[in-house]
PDB file of N, CA and C in Angstrom:
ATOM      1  N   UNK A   1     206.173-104.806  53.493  1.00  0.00           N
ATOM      2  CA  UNK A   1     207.125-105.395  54.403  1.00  0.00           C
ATOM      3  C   UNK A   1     207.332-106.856  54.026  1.00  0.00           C
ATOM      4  N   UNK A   2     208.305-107.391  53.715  1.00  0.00           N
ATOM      5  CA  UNK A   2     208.801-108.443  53.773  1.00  0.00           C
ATOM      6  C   UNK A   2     208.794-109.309  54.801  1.00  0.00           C
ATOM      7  N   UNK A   3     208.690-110.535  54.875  1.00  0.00           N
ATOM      8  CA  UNK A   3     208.633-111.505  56.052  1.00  0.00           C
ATOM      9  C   UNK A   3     209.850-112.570  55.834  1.00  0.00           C
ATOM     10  N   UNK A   4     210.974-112.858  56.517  1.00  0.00           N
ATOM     11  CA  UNK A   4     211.640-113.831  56.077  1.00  0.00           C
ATOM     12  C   UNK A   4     212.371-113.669  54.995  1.00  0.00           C
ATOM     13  N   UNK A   5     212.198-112.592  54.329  1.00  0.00           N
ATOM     14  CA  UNK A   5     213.271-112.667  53.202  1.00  0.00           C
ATOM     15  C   UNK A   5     213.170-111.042  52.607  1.00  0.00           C
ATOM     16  N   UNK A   6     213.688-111.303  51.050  1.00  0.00           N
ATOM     17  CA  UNK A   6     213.797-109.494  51.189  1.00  0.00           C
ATOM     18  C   UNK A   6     212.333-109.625  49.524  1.00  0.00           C
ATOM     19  N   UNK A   7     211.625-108.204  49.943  1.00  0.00           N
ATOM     20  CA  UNK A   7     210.709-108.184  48.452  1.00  0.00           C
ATOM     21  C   UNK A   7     211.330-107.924  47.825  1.00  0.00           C
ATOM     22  N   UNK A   8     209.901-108.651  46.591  1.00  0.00           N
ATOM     23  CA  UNK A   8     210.129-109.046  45.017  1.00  0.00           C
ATOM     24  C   UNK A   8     211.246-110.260  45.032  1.00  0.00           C
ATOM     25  N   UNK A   9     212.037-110.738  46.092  1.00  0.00           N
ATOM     26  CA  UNK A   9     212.832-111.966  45.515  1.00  0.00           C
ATOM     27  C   UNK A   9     212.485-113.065  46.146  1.00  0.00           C
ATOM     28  N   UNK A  10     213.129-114.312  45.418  1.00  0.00           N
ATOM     29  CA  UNK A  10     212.734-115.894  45.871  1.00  0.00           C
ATOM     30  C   UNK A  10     214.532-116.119  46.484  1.00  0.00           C
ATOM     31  N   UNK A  11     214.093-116.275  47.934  1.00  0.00           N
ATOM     32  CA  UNK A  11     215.328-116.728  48.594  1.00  0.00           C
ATOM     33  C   UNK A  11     215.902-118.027  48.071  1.00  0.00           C
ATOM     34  N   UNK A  12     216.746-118.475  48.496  1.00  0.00           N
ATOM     35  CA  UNK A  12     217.485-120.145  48.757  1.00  0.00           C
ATOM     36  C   UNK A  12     216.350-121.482  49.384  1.00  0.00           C
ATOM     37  N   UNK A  13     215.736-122.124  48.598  1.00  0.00           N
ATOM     38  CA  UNK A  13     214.744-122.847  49.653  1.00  0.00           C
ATOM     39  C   UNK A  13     213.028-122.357  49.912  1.00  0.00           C
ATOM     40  N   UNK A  14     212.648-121.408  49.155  1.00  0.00           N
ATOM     41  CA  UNK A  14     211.909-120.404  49.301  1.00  0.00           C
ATOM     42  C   UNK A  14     211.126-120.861  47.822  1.00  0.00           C
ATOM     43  N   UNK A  15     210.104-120.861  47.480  1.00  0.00           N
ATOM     44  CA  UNK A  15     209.094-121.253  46.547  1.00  0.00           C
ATOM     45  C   UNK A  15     208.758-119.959  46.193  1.00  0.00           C
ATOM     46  N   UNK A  16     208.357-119.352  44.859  1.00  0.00           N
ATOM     47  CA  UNK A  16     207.328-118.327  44.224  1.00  0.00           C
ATOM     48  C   UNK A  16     205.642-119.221  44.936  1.00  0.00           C
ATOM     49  N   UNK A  17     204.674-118.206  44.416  1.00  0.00           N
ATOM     50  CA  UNK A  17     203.444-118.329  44.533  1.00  0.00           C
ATOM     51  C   UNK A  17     202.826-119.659  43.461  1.00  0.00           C
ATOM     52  N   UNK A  18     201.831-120.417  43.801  1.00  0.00           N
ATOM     53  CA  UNK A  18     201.853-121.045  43.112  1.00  0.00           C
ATOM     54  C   UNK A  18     200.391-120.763  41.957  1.00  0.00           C
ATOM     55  N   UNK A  19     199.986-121.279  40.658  1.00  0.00           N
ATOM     56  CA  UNK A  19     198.944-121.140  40.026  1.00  0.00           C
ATOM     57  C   UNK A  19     198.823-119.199  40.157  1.00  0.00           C
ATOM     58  N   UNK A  20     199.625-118.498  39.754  1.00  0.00           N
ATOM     59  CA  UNK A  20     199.275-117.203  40.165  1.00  0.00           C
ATOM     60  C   UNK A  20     199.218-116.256  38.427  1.00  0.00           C
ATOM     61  N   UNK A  21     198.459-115.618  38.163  1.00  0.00           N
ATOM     62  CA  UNK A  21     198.452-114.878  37.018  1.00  0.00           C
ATOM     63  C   UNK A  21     199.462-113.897  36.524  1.00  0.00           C
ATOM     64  N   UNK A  22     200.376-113.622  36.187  1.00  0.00           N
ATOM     65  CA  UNK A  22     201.797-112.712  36.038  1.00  0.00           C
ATOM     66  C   UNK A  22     201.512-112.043  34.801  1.00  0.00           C
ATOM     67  N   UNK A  23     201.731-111.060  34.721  1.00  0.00           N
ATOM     68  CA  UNK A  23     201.853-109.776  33.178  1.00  0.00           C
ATOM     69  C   UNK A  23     202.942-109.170  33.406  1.00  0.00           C
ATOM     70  N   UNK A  24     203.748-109.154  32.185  1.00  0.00           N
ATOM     71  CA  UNK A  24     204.324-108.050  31.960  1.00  0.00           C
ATOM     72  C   UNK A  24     203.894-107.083  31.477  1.00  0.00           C
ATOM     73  N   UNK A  25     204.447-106.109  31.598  1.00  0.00           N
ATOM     74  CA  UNK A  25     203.635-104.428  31.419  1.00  0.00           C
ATOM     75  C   UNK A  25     205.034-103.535  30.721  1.00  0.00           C
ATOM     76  N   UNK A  26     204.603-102.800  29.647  1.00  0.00           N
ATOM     77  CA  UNK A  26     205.708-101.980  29.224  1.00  0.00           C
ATOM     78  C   UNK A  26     204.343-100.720  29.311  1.00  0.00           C
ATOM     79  N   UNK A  27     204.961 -99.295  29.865  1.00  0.00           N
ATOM     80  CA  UNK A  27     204.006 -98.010  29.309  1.00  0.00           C
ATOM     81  C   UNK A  27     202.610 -98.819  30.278  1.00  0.00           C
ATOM     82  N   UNK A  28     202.553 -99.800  30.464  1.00  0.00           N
ATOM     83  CA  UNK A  28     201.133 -99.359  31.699  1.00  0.00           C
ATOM     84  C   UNK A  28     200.555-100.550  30.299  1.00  0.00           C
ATOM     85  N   UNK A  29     201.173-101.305  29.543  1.00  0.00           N
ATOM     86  CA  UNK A  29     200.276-102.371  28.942  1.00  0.00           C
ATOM     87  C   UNK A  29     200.786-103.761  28.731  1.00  0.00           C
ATOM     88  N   UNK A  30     199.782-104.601  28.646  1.00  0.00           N
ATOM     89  CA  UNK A  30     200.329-106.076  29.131  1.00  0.00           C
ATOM     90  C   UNK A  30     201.122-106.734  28.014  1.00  0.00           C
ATOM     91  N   UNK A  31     201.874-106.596  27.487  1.00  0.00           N
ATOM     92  CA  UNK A  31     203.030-107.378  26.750  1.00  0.00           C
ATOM     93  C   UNK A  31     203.111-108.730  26.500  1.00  0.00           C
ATOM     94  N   UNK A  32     202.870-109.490  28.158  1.00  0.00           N
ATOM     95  CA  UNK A  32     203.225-110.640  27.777  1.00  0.00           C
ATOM     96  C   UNK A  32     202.886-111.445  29.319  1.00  0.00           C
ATOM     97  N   UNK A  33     202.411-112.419  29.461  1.00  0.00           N
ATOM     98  CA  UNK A  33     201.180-112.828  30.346  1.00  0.00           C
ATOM     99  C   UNK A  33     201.841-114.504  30.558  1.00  0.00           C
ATOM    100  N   UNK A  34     201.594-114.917  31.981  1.00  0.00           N
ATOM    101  CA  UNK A  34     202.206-116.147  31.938  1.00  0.00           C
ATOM    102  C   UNK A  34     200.644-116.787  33.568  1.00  0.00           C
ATOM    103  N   UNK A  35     201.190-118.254  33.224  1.00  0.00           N
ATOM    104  CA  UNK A  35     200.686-118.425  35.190  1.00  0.00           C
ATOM    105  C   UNK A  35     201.487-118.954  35.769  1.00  0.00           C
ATOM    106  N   UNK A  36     201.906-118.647  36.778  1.00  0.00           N
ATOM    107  CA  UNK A  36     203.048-120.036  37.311  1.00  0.00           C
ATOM    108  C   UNK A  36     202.867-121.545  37.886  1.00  0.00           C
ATOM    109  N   UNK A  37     203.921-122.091  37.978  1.00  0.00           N
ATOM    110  CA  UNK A  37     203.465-123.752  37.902  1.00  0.00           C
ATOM    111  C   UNK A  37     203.049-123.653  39.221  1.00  0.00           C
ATOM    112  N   UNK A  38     203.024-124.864  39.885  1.00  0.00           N
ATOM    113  CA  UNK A  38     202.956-125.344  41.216  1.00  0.00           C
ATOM    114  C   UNK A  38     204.181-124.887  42.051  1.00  0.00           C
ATOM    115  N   UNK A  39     205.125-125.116  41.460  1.00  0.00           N
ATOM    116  CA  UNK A  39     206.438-124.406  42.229  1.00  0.00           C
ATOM    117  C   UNK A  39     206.474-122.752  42.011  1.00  0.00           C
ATOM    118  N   UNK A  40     205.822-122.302  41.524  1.00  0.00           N
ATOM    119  CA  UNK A  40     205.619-120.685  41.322  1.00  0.00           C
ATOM    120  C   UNK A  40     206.787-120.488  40.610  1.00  0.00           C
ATOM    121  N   UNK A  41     206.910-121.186  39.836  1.00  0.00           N
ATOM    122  CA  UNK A  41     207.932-120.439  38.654  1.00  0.00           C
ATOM    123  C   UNK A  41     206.899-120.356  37.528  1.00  0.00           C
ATOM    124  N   UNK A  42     207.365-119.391  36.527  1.00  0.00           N
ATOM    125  CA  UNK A  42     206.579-118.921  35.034  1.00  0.00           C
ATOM    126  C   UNK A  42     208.045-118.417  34.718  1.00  0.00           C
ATOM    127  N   UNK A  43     207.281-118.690  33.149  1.00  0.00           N
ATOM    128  CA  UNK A  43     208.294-117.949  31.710  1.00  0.00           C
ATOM    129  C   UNK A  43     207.432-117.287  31.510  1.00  0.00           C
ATOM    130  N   UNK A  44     208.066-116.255  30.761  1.00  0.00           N
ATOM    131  CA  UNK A  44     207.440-115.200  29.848  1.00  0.00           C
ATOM    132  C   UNK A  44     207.767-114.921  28.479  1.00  0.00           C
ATOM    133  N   UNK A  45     207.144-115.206  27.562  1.00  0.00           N
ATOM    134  CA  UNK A  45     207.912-115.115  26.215  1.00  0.00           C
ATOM    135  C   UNK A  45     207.664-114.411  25.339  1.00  0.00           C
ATOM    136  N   UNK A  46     208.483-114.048  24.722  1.00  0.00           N
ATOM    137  CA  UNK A  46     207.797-112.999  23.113  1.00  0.00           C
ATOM    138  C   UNK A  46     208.294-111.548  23.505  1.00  0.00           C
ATOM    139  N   UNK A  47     209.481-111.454  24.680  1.00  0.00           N
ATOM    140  CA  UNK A  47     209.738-110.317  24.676  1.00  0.00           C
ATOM    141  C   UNK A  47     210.862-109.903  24.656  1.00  0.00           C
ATOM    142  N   UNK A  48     211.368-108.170  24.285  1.00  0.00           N
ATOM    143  CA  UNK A  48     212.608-107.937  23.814  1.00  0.00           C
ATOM    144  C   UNK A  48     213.416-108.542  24.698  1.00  0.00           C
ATOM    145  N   UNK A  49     214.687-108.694  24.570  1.00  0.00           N
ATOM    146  CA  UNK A  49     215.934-108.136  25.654  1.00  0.00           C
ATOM    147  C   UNK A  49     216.261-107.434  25.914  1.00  0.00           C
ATOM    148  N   UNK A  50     216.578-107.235  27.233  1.00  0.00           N
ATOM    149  CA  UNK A  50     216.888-105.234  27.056  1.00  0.00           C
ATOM    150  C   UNK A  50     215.786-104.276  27.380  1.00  0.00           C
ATOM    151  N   UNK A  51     214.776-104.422  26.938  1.00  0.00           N
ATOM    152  CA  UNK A  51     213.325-103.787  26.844  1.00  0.00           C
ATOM    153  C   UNK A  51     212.551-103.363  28.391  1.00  0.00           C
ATOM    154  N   UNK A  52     212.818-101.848  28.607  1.00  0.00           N
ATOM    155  CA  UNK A  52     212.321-102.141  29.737  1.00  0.00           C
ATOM    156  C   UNK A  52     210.859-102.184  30.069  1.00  0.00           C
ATOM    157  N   UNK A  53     210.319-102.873  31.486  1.00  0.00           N
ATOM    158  CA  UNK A  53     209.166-103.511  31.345  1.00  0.00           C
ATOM    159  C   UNK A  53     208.958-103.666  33.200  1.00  0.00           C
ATOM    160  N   UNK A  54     208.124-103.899  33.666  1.00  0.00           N
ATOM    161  CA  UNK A  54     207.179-104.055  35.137  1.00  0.00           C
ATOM    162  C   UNK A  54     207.155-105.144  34.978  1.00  0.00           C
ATOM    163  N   UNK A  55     206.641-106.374  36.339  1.00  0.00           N
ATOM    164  CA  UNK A  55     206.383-107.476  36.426  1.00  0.00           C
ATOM    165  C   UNK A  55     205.054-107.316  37.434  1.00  0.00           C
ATOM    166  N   UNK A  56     203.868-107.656  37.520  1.00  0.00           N
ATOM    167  CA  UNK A  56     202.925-107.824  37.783  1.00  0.00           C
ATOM    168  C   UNK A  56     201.862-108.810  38.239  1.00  0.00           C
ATOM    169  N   UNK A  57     201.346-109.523  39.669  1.00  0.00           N
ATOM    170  CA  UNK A  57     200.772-110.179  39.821  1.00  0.00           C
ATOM    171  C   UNK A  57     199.294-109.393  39.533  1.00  0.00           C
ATOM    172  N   UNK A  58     198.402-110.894  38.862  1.00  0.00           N
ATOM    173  CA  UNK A  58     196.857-110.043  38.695  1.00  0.00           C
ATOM    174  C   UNK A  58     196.446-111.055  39.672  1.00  0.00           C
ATOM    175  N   UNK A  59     195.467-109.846  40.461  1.00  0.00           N
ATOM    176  CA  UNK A  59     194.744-110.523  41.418  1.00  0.00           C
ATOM    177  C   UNK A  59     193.023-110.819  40.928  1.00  0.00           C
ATOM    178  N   UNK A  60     192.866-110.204  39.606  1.00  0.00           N
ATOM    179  CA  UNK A  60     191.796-110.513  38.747  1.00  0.00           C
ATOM    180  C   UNK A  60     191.879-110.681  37.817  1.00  0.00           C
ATOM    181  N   UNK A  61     190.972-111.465  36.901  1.00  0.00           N
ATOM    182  CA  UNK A  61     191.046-111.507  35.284  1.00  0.00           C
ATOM    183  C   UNK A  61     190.652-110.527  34.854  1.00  0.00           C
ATOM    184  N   UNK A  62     191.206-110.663  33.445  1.00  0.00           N
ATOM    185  CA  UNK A  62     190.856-109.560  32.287  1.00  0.00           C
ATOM    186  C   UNK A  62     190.193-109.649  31.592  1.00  0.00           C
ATOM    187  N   UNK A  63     189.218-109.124  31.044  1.00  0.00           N
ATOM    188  CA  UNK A  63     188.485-109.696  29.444  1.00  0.00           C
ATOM    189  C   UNK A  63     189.520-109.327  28.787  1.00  0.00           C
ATOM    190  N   UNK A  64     189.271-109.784  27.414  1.00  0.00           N
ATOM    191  CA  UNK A  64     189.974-109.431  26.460  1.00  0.00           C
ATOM    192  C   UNK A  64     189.982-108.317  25.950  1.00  0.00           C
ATOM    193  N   UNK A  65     188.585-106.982  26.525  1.00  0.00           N
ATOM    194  CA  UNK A  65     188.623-105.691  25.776  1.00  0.00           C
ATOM    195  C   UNK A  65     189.397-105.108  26.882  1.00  0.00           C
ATOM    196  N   UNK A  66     189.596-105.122  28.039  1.00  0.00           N
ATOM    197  CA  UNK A  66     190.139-104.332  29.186  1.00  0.00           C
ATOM    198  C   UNK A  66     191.834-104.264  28.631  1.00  0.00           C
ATOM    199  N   UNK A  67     191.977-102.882  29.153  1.00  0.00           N
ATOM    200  CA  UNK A  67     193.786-102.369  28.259  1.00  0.00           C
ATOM    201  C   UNK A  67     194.130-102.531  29.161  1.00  0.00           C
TER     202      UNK A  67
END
């Protein structure tokens, strides 16, 4: 349920999360990994255009062997 605005989007005036861990995921694997600033914005880079793909908050870290 959404509060104040509609999910998955950043309204007018409305901040992302801030310091938060983000993955992209193609097939269920992480592609491409960002954190967001203080204003809860992140880039993500190194990936196709076009390419379809999930967006993902981690609420834990990963080692590096975990798929």
């Amino acid at each position: 349920m959404a509060l104040g605005g509609d999910a998955g989007t950043i309204d007018d005036g409305e901040n992302g999360l801030p310091r938060m861990m983000v993955d992209a995921l193609r097939d269920g694997q992480v592609v491409a990994s960002a954190t967001s600033g203080d204003d809860g914005r992140f880039t993500l880079t190194g990936l196709e255009p076009g390419s379809t793909r999930s967006i993902s908050r981690r609420t834990t870290s990963r080692s590096p062997s975990a798929g």
